[in-house]
N, C-alpha and C. Protein backbone atom coordinates (compact mmCIF):
# COMPACT_ATOMS: atom_id res chain seq x y z
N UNK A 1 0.83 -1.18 0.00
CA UNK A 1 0.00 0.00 0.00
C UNK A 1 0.88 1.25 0.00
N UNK A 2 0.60 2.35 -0.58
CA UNK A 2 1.16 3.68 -0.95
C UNK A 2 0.02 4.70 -0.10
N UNK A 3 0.24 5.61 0.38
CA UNK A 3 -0.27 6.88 0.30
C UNK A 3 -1.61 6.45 1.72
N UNK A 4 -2.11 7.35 2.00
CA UNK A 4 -2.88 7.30 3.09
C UNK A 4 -4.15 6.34 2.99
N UNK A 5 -4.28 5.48 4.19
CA UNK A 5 -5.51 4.59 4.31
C UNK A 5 -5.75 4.48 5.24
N UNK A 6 -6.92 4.29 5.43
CA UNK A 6 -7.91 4.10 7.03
C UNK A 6 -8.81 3.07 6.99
N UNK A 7 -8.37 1.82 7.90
CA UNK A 7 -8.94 0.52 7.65
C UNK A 7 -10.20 0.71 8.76
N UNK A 8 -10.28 2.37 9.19
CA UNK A 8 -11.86 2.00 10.05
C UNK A 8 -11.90 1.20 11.42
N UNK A 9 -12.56 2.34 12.34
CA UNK A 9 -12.91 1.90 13.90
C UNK A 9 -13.38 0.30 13.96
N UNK A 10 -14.75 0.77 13.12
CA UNK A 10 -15.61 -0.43 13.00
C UNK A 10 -14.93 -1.80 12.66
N UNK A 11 -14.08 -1.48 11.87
CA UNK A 11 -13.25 -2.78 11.13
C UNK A 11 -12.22 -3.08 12.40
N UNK A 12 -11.53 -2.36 12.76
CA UNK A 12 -10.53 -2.56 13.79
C UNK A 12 -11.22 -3.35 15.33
N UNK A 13 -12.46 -2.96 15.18
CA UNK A 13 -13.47 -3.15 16.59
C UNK A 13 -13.53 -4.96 16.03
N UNK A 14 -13.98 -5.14 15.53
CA UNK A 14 -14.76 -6.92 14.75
C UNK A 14 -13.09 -7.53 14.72
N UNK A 15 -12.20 -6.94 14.61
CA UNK A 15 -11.05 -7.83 14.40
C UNK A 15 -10.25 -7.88 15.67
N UNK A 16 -10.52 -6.72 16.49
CA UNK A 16 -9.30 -7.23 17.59
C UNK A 16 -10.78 -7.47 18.65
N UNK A 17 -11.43 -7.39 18.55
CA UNK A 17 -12.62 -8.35 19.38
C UNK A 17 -12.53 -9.92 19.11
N UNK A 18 -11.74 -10.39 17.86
CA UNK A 18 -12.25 -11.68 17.67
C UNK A 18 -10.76 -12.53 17.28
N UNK A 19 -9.91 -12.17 17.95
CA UNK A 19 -8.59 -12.91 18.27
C UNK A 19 -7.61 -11.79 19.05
N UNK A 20 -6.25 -12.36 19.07
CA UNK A 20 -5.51 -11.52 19.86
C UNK A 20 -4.53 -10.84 19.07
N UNK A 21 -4.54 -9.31 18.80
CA UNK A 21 -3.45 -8.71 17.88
C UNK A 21 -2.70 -7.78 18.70
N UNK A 22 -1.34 -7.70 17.81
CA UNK A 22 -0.31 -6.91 18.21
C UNK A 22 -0.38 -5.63 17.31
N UNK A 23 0.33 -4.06 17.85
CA UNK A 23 0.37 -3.65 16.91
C UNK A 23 1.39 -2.84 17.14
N UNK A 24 1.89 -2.24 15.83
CA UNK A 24 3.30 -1.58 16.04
C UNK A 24 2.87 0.51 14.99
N UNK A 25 3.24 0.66 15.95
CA UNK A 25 2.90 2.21 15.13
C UNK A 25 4.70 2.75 15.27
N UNK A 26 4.97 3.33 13.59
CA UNK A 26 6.27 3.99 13.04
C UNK A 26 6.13 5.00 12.66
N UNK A 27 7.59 5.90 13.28
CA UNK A 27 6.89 7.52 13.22
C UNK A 27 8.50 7.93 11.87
N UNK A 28 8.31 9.11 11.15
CA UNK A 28 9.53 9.26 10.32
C UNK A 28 9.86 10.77 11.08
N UNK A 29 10.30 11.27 11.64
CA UNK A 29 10.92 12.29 12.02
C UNK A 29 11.52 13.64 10.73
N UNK A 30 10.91 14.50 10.82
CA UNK A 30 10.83 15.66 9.95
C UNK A 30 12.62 15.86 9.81
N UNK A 31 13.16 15.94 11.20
CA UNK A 31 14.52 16.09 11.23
C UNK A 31 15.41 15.49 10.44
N UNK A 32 15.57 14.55 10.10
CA UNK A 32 16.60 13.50 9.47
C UNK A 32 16.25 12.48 8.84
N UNK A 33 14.34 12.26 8.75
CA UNK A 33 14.15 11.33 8.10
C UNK A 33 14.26 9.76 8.98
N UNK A 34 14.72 9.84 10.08
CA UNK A 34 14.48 8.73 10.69
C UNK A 34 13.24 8.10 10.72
N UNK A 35 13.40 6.74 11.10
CA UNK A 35 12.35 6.12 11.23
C UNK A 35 12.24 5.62 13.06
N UNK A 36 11.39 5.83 13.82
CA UNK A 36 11.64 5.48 15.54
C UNK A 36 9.88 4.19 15.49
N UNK A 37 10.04 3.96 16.18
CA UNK A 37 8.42 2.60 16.57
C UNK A 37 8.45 2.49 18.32
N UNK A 38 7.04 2.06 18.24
CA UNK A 38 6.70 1.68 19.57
C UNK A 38 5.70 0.30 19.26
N UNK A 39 5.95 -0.65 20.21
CA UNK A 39 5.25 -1.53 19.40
C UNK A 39 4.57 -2.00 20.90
N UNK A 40 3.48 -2.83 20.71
CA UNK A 40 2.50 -3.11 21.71
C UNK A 40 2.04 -5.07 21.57
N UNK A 41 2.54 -5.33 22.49
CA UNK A 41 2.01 -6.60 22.64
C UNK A 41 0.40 -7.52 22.52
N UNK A 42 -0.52 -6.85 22.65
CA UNK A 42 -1.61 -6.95 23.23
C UNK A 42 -1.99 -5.40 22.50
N UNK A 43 -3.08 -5.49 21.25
CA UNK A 43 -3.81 -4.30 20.78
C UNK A 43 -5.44 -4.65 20.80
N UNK A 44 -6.15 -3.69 21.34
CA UNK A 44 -7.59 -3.83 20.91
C UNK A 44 -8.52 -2.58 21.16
N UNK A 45 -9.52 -2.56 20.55
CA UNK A 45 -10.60 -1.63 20.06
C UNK A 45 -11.87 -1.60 20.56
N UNK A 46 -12.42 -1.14 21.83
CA UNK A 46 -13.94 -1.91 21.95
C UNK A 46 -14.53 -1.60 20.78
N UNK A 47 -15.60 -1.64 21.25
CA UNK A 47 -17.25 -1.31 20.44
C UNK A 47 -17.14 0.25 20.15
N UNK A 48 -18.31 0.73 19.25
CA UNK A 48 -18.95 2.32 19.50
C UNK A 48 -19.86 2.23 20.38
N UNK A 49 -20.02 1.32 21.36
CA UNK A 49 -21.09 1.94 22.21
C UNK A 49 -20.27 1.81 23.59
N UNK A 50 -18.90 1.93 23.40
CA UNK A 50 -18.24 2.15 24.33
C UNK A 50 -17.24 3.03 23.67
N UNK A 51 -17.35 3.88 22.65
CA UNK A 51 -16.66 5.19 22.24
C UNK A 51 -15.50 4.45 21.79
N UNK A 52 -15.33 3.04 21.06
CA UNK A 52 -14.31 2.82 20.62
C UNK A 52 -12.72 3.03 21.66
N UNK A 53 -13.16 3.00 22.59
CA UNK A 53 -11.77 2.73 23.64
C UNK A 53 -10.70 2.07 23.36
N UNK A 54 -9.60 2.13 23.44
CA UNK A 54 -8.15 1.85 22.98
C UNK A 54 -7.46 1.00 23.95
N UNK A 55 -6.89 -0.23 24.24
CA UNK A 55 -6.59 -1.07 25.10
C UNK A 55 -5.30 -1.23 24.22
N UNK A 56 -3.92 -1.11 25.37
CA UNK A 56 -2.89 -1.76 24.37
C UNK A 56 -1.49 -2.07 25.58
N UNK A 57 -1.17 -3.17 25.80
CA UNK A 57 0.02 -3.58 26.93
C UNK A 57 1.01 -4.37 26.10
N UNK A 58 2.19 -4.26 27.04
CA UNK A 58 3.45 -4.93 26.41
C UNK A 58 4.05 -4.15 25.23
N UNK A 59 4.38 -3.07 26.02
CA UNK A 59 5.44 -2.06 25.44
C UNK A 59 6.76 -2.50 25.48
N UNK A 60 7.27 -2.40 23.35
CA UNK A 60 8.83 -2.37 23.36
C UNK A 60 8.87 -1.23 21.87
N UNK A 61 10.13 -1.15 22.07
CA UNK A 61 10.34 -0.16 21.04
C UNK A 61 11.19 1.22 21.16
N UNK A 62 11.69 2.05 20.59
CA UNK A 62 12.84 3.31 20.84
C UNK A 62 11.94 4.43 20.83
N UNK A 63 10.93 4.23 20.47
CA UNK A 63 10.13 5.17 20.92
C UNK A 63 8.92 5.95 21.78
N UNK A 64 9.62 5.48 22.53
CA UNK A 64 9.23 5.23 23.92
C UNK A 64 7.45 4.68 23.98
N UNK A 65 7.05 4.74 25.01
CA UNK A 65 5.51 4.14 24.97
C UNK A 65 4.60 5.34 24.67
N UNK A 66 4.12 5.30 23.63
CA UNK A 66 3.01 6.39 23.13
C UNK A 66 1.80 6.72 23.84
N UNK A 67 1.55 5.75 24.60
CA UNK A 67 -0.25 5.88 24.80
C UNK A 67 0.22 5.30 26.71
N UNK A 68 1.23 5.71 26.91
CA UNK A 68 1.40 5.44 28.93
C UNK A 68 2.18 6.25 29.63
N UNK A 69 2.28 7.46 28.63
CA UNK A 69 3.86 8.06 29.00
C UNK A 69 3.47 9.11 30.20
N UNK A 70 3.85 9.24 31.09
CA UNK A 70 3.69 9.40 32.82
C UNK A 70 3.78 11.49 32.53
N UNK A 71 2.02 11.62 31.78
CA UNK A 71 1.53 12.76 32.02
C UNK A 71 0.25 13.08 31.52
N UNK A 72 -0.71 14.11 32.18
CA UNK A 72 -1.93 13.98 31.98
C UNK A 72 -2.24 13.42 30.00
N UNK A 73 -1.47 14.49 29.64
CA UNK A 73 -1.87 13.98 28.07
C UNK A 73 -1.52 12.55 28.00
N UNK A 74 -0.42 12.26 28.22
CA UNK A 74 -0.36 11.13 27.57
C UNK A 74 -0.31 9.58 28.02
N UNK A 75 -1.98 10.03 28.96
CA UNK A 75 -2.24 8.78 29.28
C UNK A 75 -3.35 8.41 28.31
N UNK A 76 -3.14 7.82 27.19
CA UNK A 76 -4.10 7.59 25.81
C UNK A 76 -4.54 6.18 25.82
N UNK A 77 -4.00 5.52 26.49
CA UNK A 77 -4.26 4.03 27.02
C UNK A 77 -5.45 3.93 27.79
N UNK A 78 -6.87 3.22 27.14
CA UNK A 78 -7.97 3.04 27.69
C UNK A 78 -8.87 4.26 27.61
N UNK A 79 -8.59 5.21 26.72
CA UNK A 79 -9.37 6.17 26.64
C UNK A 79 -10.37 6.07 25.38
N UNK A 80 -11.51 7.24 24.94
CA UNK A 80 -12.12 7.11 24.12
C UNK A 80 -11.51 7.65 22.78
N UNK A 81 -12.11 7.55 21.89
CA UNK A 81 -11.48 8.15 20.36
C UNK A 81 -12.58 9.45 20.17
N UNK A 82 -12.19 10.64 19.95
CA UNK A 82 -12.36 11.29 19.95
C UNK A 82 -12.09 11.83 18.14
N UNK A 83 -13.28 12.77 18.17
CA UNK A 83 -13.49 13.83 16.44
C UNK A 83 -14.15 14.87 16.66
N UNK A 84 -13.66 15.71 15.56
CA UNK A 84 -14.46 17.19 15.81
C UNK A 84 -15.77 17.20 16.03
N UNK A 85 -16.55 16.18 15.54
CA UNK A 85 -18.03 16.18 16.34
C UNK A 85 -18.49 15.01 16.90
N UNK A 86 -17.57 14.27 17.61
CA UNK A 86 -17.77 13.69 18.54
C UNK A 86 -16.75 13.77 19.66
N UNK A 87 -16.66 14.81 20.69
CA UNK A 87 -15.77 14.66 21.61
C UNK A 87 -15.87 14.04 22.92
N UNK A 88 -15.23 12.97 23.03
CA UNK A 88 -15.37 12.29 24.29
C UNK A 88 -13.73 11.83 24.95
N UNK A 89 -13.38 12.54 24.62
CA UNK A 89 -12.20 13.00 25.53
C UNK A 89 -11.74 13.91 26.75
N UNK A 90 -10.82 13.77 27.37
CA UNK A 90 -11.16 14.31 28.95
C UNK A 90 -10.93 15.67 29.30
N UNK A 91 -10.66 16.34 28.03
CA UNK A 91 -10.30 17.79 28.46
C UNK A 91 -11.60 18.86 28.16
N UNK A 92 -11.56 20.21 28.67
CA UNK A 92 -13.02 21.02 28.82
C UNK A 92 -12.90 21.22 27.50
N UNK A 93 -11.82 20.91 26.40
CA UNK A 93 -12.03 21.61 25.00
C UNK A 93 -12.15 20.37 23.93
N UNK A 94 -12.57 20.26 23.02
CA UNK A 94 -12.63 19.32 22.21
C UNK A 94 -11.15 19.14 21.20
N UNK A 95 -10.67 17.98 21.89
CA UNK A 95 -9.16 18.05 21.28
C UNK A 95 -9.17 17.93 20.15
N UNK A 96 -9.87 17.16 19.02
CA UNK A 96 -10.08 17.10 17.88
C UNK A 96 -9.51 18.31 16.73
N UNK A 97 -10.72 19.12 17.71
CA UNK A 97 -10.76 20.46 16.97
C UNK A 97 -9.33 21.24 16.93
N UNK A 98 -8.63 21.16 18.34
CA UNK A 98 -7.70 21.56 18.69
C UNK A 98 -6.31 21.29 17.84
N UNK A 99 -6.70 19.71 17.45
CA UNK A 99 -5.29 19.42 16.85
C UNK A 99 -5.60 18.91 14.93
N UNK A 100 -6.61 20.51 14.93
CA UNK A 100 -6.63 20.03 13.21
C UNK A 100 -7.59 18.92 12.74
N UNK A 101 -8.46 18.90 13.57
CA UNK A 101 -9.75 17.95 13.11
C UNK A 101 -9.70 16.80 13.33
N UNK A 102 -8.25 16.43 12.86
CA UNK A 102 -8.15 14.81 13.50
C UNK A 102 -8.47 14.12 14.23
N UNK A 103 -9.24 12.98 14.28
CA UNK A 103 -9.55 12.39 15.69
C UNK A 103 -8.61 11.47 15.77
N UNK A 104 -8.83 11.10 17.20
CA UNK A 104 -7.58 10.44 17.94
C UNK A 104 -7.83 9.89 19.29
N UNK A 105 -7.01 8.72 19.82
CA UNK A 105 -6.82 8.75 21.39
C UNK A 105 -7.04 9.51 22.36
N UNK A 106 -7.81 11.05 22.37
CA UNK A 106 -6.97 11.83 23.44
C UNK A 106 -7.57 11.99 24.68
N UNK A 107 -6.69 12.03 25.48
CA UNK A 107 -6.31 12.43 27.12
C UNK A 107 -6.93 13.37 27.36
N UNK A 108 -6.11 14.38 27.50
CA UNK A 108 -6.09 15.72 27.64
C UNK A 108 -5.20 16.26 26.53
N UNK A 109 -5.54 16.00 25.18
CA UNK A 109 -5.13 16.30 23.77
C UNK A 109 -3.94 15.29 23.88
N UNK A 110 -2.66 15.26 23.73
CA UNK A 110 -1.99 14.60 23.75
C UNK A 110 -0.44 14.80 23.33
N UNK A 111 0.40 13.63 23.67
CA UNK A 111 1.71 13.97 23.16
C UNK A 111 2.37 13.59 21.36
N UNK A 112 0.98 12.70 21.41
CA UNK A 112 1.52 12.41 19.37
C UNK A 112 0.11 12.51 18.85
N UNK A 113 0.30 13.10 18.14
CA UNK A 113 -0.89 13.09 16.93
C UNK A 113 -0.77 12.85 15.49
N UNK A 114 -0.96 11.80 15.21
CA UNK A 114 -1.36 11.00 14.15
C UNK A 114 -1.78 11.46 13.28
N UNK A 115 -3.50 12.04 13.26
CA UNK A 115 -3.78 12.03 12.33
C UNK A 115 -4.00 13.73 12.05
N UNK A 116 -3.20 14.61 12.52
CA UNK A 116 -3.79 15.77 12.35
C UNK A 116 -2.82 16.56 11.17
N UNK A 117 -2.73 17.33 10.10
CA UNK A 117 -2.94 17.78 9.30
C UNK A 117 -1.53 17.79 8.30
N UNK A 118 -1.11 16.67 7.42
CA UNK A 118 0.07 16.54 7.21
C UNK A 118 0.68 17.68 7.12
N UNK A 119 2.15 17.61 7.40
CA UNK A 119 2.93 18.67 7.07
C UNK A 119 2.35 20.06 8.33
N UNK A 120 2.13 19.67 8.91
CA UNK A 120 1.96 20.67 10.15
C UNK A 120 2.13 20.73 11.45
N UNK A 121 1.90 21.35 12.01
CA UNK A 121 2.65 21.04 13.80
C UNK A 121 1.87 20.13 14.40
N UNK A 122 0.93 20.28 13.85
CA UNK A 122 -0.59 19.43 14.51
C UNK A 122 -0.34 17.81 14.04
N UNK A 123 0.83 17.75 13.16
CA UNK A 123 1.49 16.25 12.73
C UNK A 123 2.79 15.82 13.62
N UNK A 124 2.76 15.19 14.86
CA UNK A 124 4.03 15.40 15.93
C UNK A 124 3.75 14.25 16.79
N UNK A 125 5.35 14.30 17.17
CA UNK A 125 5.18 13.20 18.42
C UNK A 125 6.36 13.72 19.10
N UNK A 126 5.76 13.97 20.38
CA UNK A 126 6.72 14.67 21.52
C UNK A 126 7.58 14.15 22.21
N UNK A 127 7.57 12.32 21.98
CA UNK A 127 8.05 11.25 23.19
C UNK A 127 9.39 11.59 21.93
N UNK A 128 9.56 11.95 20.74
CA UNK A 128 11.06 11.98 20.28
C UNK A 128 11.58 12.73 20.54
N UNK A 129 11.04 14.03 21.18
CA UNK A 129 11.97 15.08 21.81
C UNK A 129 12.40 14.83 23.22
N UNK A 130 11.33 14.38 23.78
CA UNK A 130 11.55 13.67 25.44
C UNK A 130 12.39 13.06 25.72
N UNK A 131 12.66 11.47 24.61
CA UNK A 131 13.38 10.51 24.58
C UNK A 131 14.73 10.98 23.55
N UNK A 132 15.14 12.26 23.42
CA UNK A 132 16.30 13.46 22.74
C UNK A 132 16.35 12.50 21.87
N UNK A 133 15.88 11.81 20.80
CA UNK A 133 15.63 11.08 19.92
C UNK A 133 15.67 12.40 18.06
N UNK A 134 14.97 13.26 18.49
CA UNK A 134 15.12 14.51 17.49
C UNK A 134 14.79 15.50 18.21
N UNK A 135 15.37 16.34 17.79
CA UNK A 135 14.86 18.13 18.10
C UNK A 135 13.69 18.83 17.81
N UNK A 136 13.48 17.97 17.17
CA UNK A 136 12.22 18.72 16.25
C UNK A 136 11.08 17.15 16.40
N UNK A 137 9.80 17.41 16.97
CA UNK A 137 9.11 17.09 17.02
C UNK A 137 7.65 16.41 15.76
N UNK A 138 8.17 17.02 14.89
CA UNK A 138 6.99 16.90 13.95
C UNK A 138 7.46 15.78 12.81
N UNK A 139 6.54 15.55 12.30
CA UNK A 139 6.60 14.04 11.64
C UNK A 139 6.56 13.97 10.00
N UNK A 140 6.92 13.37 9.28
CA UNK A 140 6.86 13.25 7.85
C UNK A 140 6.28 12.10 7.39
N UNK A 141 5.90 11.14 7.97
CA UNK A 141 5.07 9.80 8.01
C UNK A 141 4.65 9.13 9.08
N UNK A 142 3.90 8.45 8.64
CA UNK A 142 3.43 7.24 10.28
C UNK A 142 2.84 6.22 9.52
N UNK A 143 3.59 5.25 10.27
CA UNK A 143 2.61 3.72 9.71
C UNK A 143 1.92 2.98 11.11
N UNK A 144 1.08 2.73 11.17
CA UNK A 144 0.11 1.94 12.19
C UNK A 144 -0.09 0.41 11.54
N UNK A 145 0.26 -0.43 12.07
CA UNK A 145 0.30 -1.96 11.62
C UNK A 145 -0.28 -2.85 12.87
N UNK A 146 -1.48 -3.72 12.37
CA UNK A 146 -1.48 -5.10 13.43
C UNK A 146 -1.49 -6.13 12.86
N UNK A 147 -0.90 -6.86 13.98
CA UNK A 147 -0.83 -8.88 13.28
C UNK A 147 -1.40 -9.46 14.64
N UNK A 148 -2.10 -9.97 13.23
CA UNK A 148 -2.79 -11.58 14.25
C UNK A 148 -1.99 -12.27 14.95
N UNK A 149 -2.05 -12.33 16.04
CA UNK A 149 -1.16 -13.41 17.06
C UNK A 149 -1.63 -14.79 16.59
């Protein structure tokens, strides 16, 4: 696959409901073109009638743990998925909106954002500046991958 795809809540919900998957998300760093990952032992998705909640344990990887990292934002682990018109995330503002429409994991908005507006600040992951991994925070790709255990 080339170029941007979205295999869908719904789709992600029916598949990690109905065996056990791993998943590995890869970030490319604006700085140098690196490539950094965090990968997760144990991935899954509830339902939408539980806001699509995010479950994910057994952190390895250089980039550090995305969704546990020890601050209000970026506790994204077990939270709801959040969009500009559906906010069910924990902060008084609708993070969605906040970070470029994108919906996402968020906390209290968060330390990486995925899906918010290529080529913009609102495209970043902060655990590479944390983990002095790059200087520069913002991203030039991301791949999100799961395998069937």
């Amino acid at each position: 696959m080339t170029g941007e795809y979205w295999l869908g809540l719904e789709k992600l919900t029916q598949m990690t409901n109905n065996g056990q998957y791993r998943a590995r998300f890869e970030f490319k760093s604006i700085q140098d073109e690196s490539w950094f990952s965090s990968e997760y032992a144990s991935f899954q998705i509830d339902p939408e009638s539980n806001w699509y909640t995010i479950h994910v344990s057994g952190f390895m990887g250089d980039a550090g743990d995305q969704f546990n990292f020890p601050h209000p934002a970026g506790y994204q682990n077990g939270v709801n998925f959040s969009t500009w018109d559906s906010d069910n995330d924990r902060s008084p503002n609708n993070c969605a909106i906040g970070m470029g429409n994108g919906g996402w994991w968020y906390s209290y908005c968060a330390v990486h954002s995925m899906t918010g507006p290529f080529g913009s600040t609102k495209f970043y992951n902060r655990r590479l500046t944390d983990l002095e991994l790059a200087t520069d925070s913002r991203l030039i790709s991301v791949r999100a991958m799961i395998q069937l255990i």
